[in-house]
Protein backbone atom coordinates (compact mmCIF):
# COMPACT_ATOMS: atom_id res chain seq x y z
CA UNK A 1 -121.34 113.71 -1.87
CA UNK A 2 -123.65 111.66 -4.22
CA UNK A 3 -125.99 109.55 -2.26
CA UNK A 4 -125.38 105.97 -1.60
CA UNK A 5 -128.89 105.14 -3.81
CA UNK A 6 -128.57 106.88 -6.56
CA UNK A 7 -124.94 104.87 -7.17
CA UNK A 8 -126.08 101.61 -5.97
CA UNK A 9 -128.87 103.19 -9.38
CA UNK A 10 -126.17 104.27 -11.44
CA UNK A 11 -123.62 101.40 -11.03
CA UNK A 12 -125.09 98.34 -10.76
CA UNK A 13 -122.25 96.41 -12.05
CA UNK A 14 -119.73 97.76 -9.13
CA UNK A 15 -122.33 97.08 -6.52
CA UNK A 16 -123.15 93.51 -7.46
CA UNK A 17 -119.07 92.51 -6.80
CA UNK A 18 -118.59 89.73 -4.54
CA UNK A 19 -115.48 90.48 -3.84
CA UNK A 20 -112.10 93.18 -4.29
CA UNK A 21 -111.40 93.41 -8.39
CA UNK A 22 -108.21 91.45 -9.44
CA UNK A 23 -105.24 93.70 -9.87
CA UNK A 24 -103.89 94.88 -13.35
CA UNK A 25 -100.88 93.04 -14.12
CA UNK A 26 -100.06 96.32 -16.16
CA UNK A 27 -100.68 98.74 -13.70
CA UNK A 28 -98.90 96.80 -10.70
CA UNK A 29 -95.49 96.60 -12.98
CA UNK A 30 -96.19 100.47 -13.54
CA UNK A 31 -96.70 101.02 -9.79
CA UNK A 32 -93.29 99.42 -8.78
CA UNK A 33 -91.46 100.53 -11.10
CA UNK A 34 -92.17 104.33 -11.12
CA UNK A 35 -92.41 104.33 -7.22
CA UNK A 36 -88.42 102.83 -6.91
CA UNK A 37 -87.80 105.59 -9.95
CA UNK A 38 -89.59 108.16 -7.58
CA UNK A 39 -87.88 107.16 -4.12
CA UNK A 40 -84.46 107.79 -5.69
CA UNK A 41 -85.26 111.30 -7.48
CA UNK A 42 -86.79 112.26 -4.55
CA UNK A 43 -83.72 111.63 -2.47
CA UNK A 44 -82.69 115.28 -2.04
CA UNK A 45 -86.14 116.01 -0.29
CA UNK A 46 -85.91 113.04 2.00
CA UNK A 47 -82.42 114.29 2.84
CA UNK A 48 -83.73 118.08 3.14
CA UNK A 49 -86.88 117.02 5.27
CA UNK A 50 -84.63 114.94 7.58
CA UNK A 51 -82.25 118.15 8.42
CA UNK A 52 -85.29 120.08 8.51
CA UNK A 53 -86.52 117.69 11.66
CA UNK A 54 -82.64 117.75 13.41
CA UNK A 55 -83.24 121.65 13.07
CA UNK A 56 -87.04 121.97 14.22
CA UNK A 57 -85.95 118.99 17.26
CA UNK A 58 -82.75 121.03 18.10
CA UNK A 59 -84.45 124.52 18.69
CA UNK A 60 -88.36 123.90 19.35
CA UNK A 61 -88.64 121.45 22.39
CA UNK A 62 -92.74 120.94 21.82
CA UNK A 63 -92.17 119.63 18.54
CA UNK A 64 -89.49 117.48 18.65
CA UNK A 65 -90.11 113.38 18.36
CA UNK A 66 -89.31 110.92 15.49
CA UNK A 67 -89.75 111.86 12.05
CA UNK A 68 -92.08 108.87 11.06
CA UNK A 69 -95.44 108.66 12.01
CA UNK A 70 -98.12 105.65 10.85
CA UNK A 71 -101.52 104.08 11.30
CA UNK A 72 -103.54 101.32 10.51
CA UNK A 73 -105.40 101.80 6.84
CA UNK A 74 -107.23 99.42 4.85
CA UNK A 75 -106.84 98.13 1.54
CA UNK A 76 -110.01 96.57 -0.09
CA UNK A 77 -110.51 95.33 3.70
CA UNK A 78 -106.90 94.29 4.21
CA UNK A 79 -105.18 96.27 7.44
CA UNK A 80 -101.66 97.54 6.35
CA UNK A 81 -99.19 100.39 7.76
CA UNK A 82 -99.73 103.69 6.31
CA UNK A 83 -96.24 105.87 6.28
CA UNK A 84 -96.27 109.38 6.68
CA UNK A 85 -93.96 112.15 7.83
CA UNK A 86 -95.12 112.91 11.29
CA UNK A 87 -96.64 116.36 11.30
CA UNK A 88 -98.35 116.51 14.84
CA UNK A 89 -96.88 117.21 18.08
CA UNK A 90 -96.05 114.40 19.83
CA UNK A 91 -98.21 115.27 22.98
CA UNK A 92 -101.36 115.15 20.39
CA UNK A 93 -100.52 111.46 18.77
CA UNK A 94 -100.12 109.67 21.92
CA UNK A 95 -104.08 109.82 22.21
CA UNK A 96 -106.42 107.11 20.07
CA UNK A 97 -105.38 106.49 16.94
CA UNK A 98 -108.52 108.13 14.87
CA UNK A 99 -107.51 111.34 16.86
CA UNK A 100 -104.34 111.23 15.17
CA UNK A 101 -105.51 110.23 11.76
CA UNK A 102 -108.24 112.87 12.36
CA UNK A 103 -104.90 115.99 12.96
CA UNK A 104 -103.43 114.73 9.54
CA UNK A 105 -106.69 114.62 7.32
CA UNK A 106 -107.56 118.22 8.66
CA UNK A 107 -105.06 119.87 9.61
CA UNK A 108 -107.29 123.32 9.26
CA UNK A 109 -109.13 122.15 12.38
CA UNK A 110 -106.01 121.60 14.56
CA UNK A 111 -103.58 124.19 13.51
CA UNK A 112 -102.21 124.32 17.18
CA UNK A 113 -101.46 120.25 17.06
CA UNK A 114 -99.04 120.77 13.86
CA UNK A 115 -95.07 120.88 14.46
CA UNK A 116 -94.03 123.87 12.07
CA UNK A 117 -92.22 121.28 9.76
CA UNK A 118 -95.38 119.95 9.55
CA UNK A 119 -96.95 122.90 8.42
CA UNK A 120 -95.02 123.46 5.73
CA UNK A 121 -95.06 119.74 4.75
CA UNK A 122 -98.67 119.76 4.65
CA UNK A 123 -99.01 122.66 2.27
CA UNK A 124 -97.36 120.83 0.09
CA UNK A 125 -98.41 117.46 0.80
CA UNK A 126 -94.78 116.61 1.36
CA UNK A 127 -95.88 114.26 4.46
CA UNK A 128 -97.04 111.60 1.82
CA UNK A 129 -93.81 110.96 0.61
CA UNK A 130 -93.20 107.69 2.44
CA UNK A 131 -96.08 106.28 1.04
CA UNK A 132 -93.88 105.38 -1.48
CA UNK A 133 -92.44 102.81 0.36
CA UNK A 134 -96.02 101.32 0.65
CA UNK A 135 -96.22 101.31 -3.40
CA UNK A 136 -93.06 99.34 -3.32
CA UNK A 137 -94.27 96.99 -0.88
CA UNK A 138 -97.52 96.84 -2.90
CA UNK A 139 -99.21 98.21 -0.01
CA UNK A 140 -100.73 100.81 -2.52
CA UNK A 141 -100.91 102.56 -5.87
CA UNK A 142 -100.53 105.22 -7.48
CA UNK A 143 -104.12 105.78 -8.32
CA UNK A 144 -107.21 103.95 -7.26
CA UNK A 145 -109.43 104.71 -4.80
CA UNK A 146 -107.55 106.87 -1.48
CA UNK A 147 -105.99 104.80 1.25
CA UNK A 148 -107.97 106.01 4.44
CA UNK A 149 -107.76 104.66 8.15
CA UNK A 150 -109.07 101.52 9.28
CA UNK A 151 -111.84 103.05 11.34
CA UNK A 152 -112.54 105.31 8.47
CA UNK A 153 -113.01 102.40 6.03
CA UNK A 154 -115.44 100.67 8.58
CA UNK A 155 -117.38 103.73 8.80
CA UNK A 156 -117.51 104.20 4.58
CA UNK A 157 -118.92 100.68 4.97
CA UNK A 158 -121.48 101.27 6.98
CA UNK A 159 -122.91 103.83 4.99
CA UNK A 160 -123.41 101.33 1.92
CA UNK A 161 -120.38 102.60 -0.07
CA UNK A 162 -118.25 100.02 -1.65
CA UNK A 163 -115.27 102.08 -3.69
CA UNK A 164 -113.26 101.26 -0.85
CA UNK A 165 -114.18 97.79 -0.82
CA UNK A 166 -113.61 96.73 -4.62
CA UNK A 167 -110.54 98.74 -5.71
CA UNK A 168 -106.83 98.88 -4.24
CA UNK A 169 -105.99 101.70 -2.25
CA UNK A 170 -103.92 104.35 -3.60
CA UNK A 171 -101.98 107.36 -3.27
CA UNK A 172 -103.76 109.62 -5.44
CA UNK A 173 -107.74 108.88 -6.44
CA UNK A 174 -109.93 110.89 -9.10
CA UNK A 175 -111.64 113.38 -6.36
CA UNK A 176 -108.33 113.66 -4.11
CA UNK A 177 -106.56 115.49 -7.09
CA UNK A 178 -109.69 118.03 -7.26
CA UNK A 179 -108.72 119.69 -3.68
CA UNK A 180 -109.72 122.82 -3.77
CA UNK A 181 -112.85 121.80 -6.38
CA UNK A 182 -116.07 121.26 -6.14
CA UNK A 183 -115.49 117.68 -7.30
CA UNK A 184 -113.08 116.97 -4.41
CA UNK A 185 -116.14 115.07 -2.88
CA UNK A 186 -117.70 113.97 -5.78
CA UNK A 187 -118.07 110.05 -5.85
CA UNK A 188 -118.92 109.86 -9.46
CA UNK A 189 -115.35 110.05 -10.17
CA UNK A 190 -114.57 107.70 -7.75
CA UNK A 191 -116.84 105.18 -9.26
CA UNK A 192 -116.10 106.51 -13.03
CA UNK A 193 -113.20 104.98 -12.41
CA UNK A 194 -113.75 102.14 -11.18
CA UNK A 195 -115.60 101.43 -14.40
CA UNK A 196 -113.06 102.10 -16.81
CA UNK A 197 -110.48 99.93 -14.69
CA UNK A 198 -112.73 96.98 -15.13
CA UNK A 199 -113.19 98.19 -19.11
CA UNK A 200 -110.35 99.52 -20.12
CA UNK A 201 -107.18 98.04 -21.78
CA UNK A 202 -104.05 98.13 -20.19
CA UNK A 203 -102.76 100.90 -22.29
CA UNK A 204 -105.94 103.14 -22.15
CA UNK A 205 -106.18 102.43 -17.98
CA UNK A 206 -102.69 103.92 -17.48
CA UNK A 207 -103.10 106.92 -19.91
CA UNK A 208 -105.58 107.30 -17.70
CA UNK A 209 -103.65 107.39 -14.47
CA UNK A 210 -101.00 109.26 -16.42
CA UNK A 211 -103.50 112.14 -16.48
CA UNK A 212 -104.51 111.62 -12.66
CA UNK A 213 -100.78 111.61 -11.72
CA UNK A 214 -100.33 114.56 -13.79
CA UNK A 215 -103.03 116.51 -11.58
CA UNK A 216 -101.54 115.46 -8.58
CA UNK A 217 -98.53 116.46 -8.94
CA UNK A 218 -99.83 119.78 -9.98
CA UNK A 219 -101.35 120.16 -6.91
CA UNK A 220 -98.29 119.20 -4.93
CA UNK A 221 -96.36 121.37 -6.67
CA UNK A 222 -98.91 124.40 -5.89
CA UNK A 223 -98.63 123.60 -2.30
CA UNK A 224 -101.99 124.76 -1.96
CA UNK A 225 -102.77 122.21 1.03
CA UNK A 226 -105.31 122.94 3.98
């Protein structure tokens, strides 16, 4: 992870906001548009993912509980409900909330807290489908910088970043779509970004998050999660 000094160096401009960067009219039309396209072509999975609970409730008593889970993240310092599909045993999420968060971001580390619908979701990153719903709201976007918990964003703060600070959180972000990378931590990207959606047009900004979409899907499609 690039040092806090070197991009408070290298990115003067992003450091010296005084405040969250106004939204792109462009990009906030895209986002609510594609995500009500998304929701109903992605009906089928909801519908498969729901039976797939019923089942996993019906026949495996230590995984059973609702099918929704949620927790507080932050949005340029803004506390809003993060959906996901729950993939932790119920027993495990009833603890503090940044224990729970902490089961869903690495899921490697608690295999034995994972229902085994949640396994599977996870692979695929299937249990960020109701973050969706949060585009629609306006919650989120597609692309920006990733939605992360509330104690998570306090934390980032702390350290001296500000990514999370100046630009809406989203689904997918430029290092989030490099799992599996060596750029997956690699806050250049993050604040690469960040640049061009202060530069860009409105055309070139969502080519650009065309391209970031187009990796993220990829990657779902893979299901090469953990």
């Amino acid at each position: 992870m690039e040092k806090v000094e070197q991009l408070r160096e290298n990115y003067k401009e992003i450091f010296a906001l005084k405040g969250p960067l106004p939204v792109r009219p462009c990009k906030a039309i895209f986002d609510r548009c594609a995500s009500v396209i998304a929701i109903l072509f992605a009906s089928p999975v909801f519908l498969l993912i729901f039976f797939a609970y019923l089942i996993d409730n019906l026949f495996y008593p230590d995984d059973r509980g609702g099918i929704l889970a949620s927790y507080i993240a932050s949005d340029r310092g803004k506390k809003f409900i993060k959906y996901k599909f729950r993939i932790t045993k119920m027993r495990f999420i009833n603890k503090r909330l940044r224990e729970q968060y902490d089961v869903a971001a690495y899921p490697e580390e608690f295999p034995e807290k994972l229902t085994r619908v949640g396994k599977i979701l996870k692979k695929a990153y299937l249990d960020e489908l109701p973050q969706l719903f949060n585009i629609v709201k306006g919650d989120m976007s597609f692309v920006g910088t990733r939605a992360i918990a509330w104690e998570v964003y306090q934390d980032v703060l702390q350290e001296g970043y500000v990514h999370k600070k100046v630009l809406k959180a989203a689904l997918w972000s430029e290092t989030d779509v490099r799992k599996g990378t060596p750029d997956l931590h690699n806050l250049v990207l993050e604040y690469d970004y960040i640049k061009k959606y202060m530069e860009f047009s409105a055309w070139r900004l969502l080519l650009t998050d065309f391209k970031i979409m187009a990796r993220g899907i990829k990657q779902n499609i893979e299901a090469k999660g953990y």
